[in-house]
PDB file of N, CA and C in Angstrom:
ATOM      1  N   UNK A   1       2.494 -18.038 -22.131  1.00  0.00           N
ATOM      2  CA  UNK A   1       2.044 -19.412 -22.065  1.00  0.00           C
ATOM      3  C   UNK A   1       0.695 -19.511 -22.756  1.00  0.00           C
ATOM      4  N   UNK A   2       0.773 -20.479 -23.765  1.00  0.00           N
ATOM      5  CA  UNK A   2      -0.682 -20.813 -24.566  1.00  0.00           C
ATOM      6  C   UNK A   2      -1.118 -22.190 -24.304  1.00  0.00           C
ATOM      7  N   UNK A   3      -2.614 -22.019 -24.334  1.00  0.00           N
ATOM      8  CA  UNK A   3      -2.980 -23.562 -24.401  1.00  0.00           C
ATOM      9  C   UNK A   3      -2.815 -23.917 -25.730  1.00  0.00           C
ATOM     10  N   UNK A   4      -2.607 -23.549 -26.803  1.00  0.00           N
ATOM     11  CA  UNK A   4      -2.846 -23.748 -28.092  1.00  0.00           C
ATOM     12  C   UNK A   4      -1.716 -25.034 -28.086  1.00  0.00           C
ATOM     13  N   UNK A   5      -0.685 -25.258 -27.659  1.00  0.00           N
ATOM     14  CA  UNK A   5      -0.058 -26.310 -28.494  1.00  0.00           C
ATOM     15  C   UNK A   5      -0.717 -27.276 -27.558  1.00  0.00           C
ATOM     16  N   UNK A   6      -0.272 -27.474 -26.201  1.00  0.00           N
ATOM     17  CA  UNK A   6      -0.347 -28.688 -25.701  1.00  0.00           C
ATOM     18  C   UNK A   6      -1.236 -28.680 -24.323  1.00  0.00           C
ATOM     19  N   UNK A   7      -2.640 -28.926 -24.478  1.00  0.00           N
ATOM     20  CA  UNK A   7      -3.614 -28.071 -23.379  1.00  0.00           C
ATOM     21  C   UNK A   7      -3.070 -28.710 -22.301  1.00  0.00           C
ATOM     22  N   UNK A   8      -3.349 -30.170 -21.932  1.00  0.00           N
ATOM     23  CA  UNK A   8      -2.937 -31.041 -20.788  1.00  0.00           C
ATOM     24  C   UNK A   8      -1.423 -30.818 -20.120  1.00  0.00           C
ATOM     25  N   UNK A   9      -0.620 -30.571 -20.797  1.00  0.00           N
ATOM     26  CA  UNK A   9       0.807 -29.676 -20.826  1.00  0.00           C
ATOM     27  C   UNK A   9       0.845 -28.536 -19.457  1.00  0.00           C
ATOM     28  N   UNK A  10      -0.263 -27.852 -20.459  1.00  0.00           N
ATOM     29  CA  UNK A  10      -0.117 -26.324 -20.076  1.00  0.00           C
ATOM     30  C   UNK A  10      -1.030 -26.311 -18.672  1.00  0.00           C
ATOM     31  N   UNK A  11      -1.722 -27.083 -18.489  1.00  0.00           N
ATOM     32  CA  UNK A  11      -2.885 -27.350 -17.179  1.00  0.00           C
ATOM     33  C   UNK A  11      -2.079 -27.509 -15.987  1.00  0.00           C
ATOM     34  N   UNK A  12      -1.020 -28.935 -16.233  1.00  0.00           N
ATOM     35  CA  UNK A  12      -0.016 -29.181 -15.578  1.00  0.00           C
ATOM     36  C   UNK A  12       0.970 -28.666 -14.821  1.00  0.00           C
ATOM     37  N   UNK A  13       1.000 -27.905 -16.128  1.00  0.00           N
ATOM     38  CA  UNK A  13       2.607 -27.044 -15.886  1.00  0.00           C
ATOM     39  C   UNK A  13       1.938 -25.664 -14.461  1.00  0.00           C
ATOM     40  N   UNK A  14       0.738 -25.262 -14.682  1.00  0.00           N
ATOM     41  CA  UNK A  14      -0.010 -24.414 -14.790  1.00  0.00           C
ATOM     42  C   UNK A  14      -0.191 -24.569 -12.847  1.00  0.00           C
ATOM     43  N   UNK A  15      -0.654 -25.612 -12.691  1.00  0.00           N
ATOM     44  CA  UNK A  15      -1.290 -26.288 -11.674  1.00  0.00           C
ATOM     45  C   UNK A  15      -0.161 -26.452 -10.536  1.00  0.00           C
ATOM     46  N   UNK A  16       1.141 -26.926 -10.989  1.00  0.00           N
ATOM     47  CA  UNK A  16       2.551 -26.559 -10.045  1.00  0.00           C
ATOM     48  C   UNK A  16       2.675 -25.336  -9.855  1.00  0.00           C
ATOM     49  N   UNK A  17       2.947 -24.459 -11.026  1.00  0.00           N
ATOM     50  CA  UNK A  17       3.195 -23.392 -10.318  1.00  0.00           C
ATOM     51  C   UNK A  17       2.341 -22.313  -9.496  1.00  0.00           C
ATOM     52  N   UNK A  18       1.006 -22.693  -9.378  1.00  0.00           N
ATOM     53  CA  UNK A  18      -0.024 -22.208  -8.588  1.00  0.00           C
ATOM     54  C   UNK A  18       0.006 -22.599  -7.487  1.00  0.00           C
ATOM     55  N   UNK A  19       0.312 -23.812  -7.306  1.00  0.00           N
ATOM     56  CA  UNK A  19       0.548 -24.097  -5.837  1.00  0.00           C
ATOM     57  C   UNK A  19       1.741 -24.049  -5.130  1.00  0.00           C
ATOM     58  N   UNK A  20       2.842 -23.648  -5.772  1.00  0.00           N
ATOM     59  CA  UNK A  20       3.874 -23.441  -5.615  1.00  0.00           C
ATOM     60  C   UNK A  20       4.050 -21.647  -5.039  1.00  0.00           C
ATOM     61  N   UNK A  21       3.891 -21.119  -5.762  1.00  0.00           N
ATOM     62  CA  UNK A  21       3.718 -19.654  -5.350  1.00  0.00           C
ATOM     63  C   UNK A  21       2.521 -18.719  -4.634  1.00  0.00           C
ATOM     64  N   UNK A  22       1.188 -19.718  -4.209  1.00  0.00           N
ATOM     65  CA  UNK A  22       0.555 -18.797  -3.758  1.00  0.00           C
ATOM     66  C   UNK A  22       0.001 -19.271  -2.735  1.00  0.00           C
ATOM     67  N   UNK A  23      -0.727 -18.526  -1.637  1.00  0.00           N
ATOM     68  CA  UNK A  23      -1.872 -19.372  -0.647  1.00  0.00           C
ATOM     69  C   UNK A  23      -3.198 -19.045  -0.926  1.00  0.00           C
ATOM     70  N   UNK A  24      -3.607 -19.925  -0.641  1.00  0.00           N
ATOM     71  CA  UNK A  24      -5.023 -20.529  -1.122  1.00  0.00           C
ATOM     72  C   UNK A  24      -6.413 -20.082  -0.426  1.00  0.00           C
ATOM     73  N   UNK A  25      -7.070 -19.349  -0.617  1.00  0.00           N
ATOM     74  CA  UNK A  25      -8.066 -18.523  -1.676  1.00  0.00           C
ATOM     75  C   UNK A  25      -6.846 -17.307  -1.772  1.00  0.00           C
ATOM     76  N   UNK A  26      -6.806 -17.052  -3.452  1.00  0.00           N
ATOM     77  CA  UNK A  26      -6.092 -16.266  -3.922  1.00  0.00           C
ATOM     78  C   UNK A  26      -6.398 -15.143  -4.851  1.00  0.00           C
ATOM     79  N   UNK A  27      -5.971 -14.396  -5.463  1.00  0.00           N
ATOM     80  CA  UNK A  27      -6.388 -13.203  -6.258  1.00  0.00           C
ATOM     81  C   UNK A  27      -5.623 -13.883  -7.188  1.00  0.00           C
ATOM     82  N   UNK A  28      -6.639 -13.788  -8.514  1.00  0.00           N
ATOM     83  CA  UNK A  28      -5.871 -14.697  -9.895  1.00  0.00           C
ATOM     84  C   UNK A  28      -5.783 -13.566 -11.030  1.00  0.00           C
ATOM     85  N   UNK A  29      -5.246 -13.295 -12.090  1.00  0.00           N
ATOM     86  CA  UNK A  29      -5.434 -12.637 -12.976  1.00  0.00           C
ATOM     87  C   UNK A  29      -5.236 -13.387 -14.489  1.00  0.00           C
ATOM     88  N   UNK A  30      -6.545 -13.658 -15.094  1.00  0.00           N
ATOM     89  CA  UNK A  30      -6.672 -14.634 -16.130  1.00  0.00           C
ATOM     90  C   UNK A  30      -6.901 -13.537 -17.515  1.00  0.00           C
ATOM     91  N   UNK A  31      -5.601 -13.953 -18.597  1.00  0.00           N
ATOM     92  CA  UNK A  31      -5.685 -12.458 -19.916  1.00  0.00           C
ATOM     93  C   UNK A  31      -6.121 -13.417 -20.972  1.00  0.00           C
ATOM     94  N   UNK A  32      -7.351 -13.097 -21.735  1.00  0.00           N
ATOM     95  CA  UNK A  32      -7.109 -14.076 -22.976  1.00  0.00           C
ATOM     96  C   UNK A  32      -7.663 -13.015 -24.018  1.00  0.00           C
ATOM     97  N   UNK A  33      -7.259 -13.413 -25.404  1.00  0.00           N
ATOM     98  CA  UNK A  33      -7.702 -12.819 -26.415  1.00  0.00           C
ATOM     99  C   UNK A  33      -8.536 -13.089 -27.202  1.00  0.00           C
ATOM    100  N   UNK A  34      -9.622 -12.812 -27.643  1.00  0.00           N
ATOM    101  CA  UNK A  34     -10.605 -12.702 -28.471  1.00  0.00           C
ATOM    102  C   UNK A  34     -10.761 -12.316 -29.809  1.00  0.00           C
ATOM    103  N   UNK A  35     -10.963 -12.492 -31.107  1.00  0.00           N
ATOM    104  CA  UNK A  35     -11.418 -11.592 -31.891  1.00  0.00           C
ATOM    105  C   UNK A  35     -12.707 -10.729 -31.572  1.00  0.00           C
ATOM    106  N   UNK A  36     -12.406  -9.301 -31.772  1.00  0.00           N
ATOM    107  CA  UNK A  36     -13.098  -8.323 -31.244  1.00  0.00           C
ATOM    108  C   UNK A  36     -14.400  -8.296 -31.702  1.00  0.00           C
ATOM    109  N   UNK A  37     -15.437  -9.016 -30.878  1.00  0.00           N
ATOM    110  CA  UNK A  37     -16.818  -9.228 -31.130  1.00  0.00           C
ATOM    111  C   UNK A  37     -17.572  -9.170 -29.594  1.00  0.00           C
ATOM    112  N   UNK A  38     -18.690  -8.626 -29.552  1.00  0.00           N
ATOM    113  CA  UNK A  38     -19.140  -8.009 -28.404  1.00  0.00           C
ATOM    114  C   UNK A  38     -19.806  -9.586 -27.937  1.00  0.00           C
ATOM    115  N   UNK A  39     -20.126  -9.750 -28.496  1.00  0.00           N
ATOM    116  CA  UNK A  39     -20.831 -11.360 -27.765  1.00  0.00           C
ATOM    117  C   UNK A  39     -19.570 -12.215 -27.658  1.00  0.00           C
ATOM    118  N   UNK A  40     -18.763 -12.313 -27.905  1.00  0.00           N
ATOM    119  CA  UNK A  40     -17.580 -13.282 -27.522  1.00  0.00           C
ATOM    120  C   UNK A  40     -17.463 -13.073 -26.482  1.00  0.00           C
ATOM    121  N   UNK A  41     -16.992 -11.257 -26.083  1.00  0.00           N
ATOM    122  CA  UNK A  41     -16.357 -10.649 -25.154  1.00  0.00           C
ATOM    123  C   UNK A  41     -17.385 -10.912 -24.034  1.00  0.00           C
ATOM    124  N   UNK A  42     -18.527 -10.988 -24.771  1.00  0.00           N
ATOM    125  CA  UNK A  42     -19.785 -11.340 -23.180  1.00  0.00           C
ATOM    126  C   UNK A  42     -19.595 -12.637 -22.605  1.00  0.00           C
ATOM    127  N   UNK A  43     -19.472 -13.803 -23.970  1.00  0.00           N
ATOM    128  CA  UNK A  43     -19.380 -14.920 -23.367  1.00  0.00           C
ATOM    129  C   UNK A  43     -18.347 -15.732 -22.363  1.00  0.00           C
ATOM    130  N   UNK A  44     -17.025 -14.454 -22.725  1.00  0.00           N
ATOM    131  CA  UNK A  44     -15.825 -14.602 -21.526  1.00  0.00           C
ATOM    132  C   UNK A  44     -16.232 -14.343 -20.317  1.00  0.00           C
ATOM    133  N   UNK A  45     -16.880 -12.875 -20.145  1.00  0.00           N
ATOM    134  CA  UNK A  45     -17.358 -12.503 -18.991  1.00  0.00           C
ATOM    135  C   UNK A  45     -18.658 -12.893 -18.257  1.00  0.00           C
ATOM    136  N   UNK A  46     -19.179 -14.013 -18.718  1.00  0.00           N
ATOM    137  CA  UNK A  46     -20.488 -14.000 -18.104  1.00  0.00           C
ATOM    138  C   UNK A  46     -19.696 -15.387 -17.442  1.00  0.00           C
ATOM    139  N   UNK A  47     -18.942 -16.027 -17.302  1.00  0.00           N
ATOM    140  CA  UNK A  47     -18.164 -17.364 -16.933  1.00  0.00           C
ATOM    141  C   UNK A  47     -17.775 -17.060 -15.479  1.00  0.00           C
ATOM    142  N   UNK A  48     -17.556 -15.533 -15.972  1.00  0.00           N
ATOM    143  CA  UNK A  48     -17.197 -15.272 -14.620  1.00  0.00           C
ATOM    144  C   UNK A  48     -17.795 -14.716 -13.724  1.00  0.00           C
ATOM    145  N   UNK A  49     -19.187 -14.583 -14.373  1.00  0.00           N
ATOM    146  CA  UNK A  49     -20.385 -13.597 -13.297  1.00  0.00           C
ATOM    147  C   UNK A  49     -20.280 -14.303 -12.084  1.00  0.00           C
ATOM    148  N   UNK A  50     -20.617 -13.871 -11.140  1.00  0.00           N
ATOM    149  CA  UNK A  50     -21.123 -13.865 -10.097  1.00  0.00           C
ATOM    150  C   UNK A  50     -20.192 -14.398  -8.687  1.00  0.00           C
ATOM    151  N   UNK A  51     -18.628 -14.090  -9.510  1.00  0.00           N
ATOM    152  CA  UNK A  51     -17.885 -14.311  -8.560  1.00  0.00           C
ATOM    153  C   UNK A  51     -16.891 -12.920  -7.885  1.00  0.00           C
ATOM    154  N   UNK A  52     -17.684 -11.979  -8.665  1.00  0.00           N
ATOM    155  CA  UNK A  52     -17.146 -10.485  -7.850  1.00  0.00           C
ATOM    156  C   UNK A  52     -15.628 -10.152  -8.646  1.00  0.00           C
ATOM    157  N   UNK A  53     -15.769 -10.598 -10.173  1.00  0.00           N
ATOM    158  CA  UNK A  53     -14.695 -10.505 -10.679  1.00  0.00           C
ATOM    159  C   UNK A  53     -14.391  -9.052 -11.382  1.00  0.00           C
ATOM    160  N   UNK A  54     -13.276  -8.654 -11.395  1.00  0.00           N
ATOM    161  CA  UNK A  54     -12.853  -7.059 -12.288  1.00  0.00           C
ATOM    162  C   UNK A  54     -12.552  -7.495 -13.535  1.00  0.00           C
ATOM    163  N   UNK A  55     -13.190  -7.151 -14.840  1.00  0.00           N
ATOM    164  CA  UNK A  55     -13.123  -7.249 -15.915  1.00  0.00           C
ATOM    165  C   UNK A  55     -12.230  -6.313 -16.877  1.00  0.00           C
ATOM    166  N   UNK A  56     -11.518  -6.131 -17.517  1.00  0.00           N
ATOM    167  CA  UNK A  56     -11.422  -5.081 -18.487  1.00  0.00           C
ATOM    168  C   UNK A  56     -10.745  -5.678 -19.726  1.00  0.00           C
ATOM    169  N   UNK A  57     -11.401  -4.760 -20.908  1.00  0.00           N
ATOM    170  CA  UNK A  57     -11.355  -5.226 -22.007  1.00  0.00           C
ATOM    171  C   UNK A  57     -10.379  -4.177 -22.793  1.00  0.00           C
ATOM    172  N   UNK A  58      -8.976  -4.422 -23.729  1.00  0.00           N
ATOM    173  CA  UNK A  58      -8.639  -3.397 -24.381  1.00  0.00           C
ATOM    174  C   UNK A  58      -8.341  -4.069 -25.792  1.00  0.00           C
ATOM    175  N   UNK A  59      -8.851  -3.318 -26.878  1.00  0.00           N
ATOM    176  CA  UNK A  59      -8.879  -3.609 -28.077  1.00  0.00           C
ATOM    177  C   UNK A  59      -7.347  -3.603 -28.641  1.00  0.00           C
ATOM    178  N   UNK A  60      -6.783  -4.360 -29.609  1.00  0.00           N
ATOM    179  CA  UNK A  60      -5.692  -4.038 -30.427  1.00  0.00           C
ATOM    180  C   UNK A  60      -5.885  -2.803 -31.207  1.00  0.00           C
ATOM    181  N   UNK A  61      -4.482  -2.536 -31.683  1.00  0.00           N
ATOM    182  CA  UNK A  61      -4.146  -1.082 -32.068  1.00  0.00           C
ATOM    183  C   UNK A  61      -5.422  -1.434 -33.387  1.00  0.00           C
ATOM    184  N   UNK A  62      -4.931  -2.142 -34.296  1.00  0.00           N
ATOM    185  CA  UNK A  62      -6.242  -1.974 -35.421  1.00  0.00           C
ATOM    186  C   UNK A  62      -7.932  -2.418 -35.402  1.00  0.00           C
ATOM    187  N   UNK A  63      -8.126  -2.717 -33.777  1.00  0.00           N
ATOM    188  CA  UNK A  63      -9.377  -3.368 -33.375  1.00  0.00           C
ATOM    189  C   UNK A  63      -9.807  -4.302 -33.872  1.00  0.00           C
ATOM    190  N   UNK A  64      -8.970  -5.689 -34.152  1.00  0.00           N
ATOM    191  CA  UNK A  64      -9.162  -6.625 -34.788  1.00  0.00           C
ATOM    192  C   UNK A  64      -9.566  -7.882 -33.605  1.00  0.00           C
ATOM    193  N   UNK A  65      -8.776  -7.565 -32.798  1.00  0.00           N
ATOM    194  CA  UNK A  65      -8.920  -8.518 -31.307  1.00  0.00           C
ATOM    195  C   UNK A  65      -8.891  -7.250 -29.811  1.00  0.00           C
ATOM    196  N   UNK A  66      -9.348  -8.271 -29.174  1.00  0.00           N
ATOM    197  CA  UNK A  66      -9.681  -7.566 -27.947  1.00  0.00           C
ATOM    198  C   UNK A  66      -9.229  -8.606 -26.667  1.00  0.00           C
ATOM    199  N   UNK A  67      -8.049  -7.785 -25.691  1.00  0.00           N
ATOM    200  CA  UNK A  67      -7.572  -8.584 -24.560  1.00  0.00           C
ATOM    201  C   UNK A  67      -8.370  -8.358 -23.118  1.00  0.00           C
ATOM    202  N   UNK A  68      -8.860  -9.192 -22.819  1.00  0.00           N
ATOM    203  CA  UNK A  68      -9.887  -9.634 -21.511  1.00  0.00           C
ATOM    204  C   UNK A  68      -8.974  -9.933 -20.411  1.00  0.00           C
ATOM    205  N   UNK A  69      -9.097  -9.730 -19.555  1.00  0.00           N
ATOM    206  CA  UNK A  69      -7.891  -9.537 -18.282  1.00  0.00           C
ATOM    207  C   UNK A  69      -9.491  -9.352 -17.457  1.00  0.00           C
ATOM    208  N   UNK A  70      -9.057 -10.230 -16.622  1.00  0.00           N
ATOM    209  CA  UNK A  70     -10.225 -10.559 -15.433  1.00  0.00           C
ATOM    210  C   UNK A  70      -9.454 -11.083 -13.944  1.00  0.00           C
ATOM    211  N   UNK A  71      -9.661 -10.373 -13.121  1.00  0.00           N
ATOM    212  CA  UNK A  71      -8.738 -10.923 -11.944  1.00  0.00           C
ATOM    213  C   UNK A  71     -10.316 -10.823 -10.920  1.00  0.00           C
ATOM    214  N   UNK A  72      -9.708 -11.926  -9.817  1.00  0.00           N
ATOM    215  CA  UNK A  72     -10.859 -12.483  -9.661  1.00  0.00           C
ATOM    216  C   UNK A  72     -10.602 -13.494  -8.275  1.00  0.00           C
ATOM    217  N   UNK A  73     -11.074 -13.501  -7.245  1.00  0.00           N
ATOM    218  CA  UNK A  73     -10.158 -14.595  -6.044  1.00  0.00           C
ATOM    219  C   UNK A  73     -10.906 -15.951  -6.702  1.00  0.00           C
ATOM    220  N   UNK A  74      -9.919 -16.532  -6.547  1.00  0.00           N
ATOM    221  CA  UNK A  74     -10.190 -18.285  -6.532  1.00  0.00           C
ATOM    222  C   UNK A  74      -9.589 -19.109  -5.804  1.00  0.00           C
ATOM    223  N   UNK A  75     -10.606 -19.784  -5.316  1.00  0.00           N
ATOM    224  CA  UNK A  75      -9.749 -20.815  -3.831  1.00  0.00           C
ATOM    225  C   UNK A  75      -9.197 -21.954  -3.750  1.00  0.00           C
ATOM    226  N   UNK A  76      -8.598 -22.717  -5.286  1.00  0.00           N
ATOM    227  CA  UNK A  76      -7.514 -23.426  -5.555  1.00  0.00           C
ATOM    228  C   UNK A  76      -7.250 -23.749  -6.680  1.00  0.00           C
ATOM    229  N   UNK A  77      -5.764 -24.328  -7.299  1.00  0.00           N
ATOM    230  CA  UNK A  77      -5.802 -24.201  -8.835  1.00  0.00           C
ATOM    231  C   UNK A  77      -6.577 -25.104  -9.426  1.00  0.00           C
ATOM    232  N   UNK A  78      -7.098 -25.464  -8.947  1.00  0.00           N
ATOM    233  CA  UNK A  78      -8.051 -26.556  -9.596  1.00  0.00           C
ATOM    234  C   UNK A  78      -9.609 -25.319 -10.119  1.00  0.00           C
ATOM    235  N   UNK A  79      -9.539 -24.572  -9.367  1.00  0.00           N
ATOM    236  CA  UNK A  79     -10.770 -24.016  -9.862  1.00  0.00           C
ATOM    237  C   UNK A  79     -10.195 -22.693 -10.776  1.00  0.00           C
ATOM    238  N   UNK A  80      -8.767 -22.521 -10.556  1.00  0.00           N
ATOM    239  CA  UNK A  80      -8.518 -21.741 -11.776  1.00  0.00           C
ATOM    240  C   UNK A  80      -8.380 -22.625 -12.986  1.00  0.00           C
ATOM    241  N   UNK A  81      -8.066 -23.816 -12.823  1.00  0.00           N
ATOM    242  CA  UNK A  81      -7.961 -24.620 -14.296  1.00  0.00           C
ATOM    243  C   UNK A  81      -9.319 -25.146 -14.636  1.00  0.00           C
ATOM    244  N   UNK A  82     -10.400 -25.198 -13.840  1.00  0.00           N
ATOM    245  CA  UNK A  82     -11.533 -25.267 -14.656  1.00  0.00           C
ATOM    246  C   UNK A  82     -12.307 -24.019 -15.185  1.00  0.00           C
ATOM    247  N   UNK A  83     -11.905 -23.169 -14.595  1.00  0.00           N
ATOM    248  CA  UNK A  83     -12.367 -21.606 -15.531  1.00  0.00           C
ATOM    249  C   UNK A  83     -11.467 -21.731 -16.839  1.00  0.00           C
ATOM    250  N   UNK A  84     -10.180 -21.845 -16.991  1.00  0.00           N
ATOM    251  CA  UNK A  84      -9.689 -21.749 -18.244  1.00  0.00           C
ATOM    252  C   UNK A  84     -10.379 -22.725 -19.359  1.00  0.00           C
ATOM    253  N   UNK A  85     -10.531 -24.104 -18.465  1.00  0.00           N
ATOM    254  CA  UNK A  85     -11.324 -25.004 -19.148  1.00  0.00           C
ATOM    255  C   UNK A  85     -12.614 -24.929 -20.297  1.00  0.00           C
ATOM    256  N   UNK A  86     -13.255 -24.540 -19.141  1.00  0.00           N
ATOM    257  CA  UNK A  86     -14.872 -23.793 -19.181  1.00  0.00           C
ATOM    258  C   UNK A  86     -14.766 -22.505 -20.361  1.00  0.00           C
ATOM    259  N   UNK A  87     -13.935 -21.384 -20.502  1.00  0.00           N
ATOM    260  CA  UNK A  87     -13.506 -20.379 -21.586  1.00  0.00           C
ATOM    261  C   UNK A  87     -13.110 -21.304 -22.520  1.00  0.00           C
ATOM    262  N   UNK A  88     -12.115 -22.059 -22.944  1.00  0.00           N
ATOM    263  CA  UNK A  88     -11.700 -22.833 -24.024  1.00  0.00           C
ATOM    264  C   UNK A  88     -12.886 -23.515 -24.681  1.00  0.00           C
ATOM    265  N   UNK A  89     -14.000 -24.544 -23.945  1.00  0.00           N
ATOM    266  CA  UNK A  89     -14.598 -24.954 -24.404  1.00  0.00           C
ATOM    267  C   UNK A  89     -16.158 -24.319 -24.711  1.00  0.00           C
ATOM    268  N   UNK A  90     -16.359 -22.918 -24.338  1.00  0.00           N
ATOM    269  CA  UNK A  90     -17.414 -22.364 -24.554  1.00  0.00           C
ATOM    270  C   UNK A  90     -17.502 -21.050 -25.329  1.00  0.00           C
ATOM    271  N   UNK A  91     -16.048 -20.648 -25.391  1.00  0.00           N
ATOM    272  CA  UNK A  91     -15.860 -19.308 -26.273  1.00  0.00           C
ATOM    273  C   UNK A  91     -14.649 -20.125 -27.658  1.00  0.00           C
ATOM    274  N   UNK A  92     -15.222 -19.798 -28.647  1.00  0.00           N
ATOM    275  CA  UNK A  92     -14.754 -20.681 -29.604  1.00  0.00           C
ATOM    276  C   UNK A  92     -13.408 -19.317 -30.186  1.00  0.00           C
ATOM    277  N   UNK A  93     -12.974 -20.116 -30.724  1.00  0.00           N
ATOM    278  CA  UNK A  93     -11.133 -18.608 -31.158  1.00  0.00           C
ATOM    279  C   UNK A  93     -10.058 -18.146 -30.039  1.00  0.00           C
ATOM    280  N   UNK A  94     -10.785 -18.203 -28.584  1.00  0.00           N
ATOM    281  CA  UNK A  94      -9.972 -18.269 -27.538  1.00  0.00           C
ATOM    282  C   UNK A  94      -8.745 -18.211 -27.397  1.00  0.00           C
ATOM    283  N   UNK A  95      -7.779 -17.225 -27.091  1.00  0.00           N
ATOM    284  CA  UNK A  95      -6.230 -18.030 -26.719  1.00  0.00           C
ATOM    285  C   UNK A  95      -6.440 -16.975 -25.332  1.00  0.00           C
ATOM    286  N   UNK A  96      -5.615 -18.397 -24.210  1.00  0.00           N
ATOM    287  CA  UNK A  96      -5.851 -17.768 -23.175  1.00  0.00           C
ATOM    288  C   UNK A  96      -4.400 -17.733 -22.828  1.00  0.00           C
ATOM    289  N   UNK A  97      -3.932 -16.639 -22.218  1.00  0.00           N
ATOM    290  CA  UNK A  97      -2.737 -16.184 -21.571  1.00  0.00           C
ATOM    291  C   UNK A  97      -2.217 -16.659 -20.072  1.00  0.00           C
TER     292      UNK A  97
END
């Protein structure tokens, strides 16, 4: 699932099935890709400072991009869809998974 075609779509779609499958404060796991640049990769992870989140970063086979996988509790989809938000509009090249 990408935000790239249809963001409001994908928020939607996004937002049912979060509340559909989980209870609330939850363990989330948010993957997006980057082109492999150390300040990008900061600016993903600093979004998520200070909420006790696990980060890890693994580069593509030719180190061209780098996949960010951050899992992290959040206590409803509304605050997982404004983190995706917040990444889209502050880390520029973004595709979030």
């Amino acid at each position: 699932m990408s935000t790239a075609q249809n963001p409001e779509e994908f928020y939607k779609k996004l937002k049912s099935q979060l509340q559909d499958t989980a209870l609330w404060p939850s363990e989330y796991l948010y993957k997006f890709i980057v082109k492999t640049d150390p300040i990008k990769i900061k600016q993903v992870a600093l979004i998520f400072d200070n909420l006790g989140a696990v980060i890890n970063t693994v580069e593509s086979k030719n180190g061209k991009y780098t996949s960010v996988s951050i899992n992290v509790v959040m206590k409803n989809p509304d605050a997982v869809i404004e983190k995706y938000k917040e990444v889209a509009e502050k880390v520029e090249g973004v595709i979030s998974l």
